[in-house]
Each structure stands twice: as C-alpha cells, then as structure tokens.
Protein backbone atom coordinates (compact mmCIF):
# COMPACT_ATOMS: atom_id res chain seq x y z
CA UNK A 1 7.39 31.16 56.11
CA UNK A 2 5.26 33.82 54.38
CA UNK A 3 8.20 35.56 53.10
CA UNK A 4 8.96 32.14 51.57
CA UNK A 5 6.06 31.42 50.09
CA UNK A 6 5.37 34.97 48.60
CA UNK A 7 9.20 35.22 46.69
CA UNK A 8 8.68 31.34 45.57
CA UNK A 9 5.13 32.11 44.33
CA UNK A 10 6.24 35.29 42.75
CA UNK A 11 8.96 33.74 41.27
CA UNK A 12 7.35 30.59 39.70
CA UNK A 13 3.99 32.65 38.57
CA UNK A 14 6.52 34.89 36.57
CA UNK A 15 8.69 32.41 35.19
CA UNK A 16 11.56 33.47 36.81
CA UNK A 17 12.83 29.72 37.18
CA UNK A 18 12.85 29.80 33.92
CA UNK A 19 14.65 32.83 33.40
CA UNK A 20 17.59 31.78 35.93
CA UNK A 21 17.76 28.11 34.46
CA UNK A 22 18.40 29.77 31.19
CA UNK A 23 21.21 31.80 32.56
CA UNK A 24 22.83 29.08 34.12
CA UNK A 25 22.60 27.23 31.03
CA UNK A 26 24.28 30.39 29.49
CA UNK A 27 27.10 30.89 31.87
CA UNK A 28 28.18 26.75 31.76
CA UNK A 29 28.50 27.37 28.51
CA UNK A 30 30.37 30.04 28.20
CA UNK A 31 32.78 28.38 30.94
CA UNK A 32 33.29 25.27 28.78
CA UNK A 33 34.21 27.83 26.00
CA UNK A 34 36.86 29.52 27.94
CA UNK A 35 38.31 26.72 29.58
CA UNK A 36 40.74 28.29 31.66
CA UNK A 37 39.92 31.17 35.24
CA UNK A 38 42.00 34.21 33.35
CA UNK A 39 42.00 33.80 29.53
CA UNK A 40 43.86 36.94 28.12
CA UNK A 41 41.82 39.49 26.66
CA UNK A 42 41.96 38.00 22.82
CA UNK A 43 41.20 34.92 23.57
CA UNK A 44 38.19 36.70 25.73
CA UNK A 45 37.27 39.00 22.99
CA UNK A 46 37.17 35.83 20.63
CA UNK A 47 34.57 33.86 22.70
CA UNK A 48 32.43 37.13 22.95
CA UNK A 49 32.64 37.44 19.11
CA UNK A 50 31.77 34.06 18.93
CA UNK A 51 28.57 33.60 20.87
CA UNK A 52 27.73 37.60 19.44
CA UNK A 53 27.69 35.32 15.66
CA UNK A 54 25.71 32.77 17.11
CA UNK A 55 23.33 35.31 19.05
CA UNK A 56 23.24 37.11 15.62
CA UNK A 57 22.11 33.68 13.65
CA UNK A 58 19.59 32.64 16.38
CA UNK A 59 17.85 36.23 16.25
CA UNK A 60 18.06 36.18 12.08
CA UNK A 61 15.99 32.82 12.30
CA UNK A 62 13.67 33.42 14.51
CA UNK A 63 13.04 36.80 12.13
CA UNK A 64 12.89 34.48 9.13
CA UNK A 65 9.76 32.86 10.40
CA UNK A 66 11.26 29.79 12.29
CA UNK A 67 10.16 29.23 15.52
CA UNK A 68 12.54 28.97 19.07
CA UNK A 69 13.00 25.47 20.13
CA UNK A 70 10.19 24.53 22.13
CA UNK A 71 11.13 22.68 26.13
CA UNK A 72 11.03 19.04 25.90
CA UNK A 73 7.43 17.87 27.11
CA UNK A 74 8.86 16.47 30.83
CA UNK A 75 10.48 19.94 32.07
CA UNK A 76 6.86 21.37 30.53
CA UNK A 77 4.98 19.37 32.76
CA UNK A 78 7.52 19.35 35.57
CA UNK A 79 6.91 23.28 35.25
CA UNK A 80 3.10 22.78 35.34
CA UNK A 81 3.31 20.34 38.36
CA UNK A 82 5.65 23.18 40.68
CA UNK A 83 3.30 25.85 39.49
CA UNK A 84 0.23 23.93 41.10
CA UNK A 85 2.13 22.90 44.22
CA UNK A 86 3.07 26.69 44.83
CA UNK A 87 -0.55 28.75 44.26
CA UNK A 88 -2.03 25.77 46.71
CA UNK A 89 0.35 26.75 49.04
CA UNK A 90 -2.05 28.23 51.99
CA UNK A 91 -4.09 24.53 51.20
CA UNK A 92 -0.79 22.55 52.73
CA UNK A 93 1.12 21.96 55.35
CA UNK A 94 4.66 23.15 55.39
CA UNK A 95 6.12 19.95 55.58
CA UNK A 96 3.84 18.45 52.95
CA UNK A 97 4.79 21.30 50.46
CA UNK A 98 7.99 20.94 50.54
CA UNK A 99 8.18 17.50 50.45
CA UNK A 100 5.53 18.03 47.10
CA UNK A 101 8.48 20.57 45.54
CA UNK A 102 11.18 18.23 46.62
CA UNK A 103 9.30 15.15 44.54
CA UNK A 104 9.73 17.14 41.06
CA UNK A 105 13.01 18.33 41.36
CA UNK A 106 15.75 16.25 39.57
CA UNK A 107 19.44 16.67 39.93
C-alpha cells in the first residue's frame, strides 16, 4: 500500500490528474473528429491540419494578452478536496481513504 500511496501522492501533488484528464479530453475529441477506426491518410492529414489551426489560434490569444479558460469552480474544489485526502494519507485508515477518494469522484 506504500507504493500506492507514494505514485497517487506524487501524482496529485504534481498535477498529473490534471495533465491525463486533459489528454483524454484531447484524444475524445479527436475520435469524434475522425469518426471512423482507419480514415485514409487525407482525411487524417485534414483533421491534423485542423486542430494544428485551432492549436495555432489558441496559442495567438493567449500571446495577445487573453487569458486560458479558467476550470469551472466545482472540479477546482473537487481538486482541492483529493489533494487534502491524499497528503493526510499516513493520518487514515486504508479503508477510510479510499472510501474519502471514492466520495469526490463523479462519473
């Protein structure tokens, strides 16, 4: 359980939940966009072009002086709460902390 504890601390402390939500996000997206297992290479290249344009346009605001979107306020706090619940970890009982993560994750 001290394996567990260390990669899930590590991994919250650093934002790394973060990081892999984001990706997901990412990849579903780019899914939806293909809408097919095999597209041919053009229609491929086309998609890549695509989200390269929109990459491009994100970057060129956020140069411009606008700020990123911020996180809605509930997955802020639901961030803050799993963040507590994992540096108390040596203050719980296994069965307690889990049950603590379990109560802020949504599906």
């Amino acid at each position: 359980m001290k394996r567990l504890q260390s990669n899930l601390y590590l991994l919250c402390i650093f934002g790394i939940f973060k990081i892999h939500n984001a990706v997901e996000g990412w990849h579903r997206k780019m899914q939806s966009a293909v809408s097919c297992h095999h597209p041919n290479i053009w229609s491929f290249l086309r998609i890549l072009k695509r989200e390269q344009s929109l990459n491009n346009d994100s970057l060129n605001q956020i140069f411009g002086g606008h700020l990123p979107e911020q996180p809605k306020k509930e997955y802020k706090d639901c961030s803050s709460r799993i963040a507590n619940i994992v540096t108390d970890f040596d203050n719980r009982v296994t069965i307690e902390y889990l049950k603590a993560i379990a109560y802020n994750i949504n599906f």
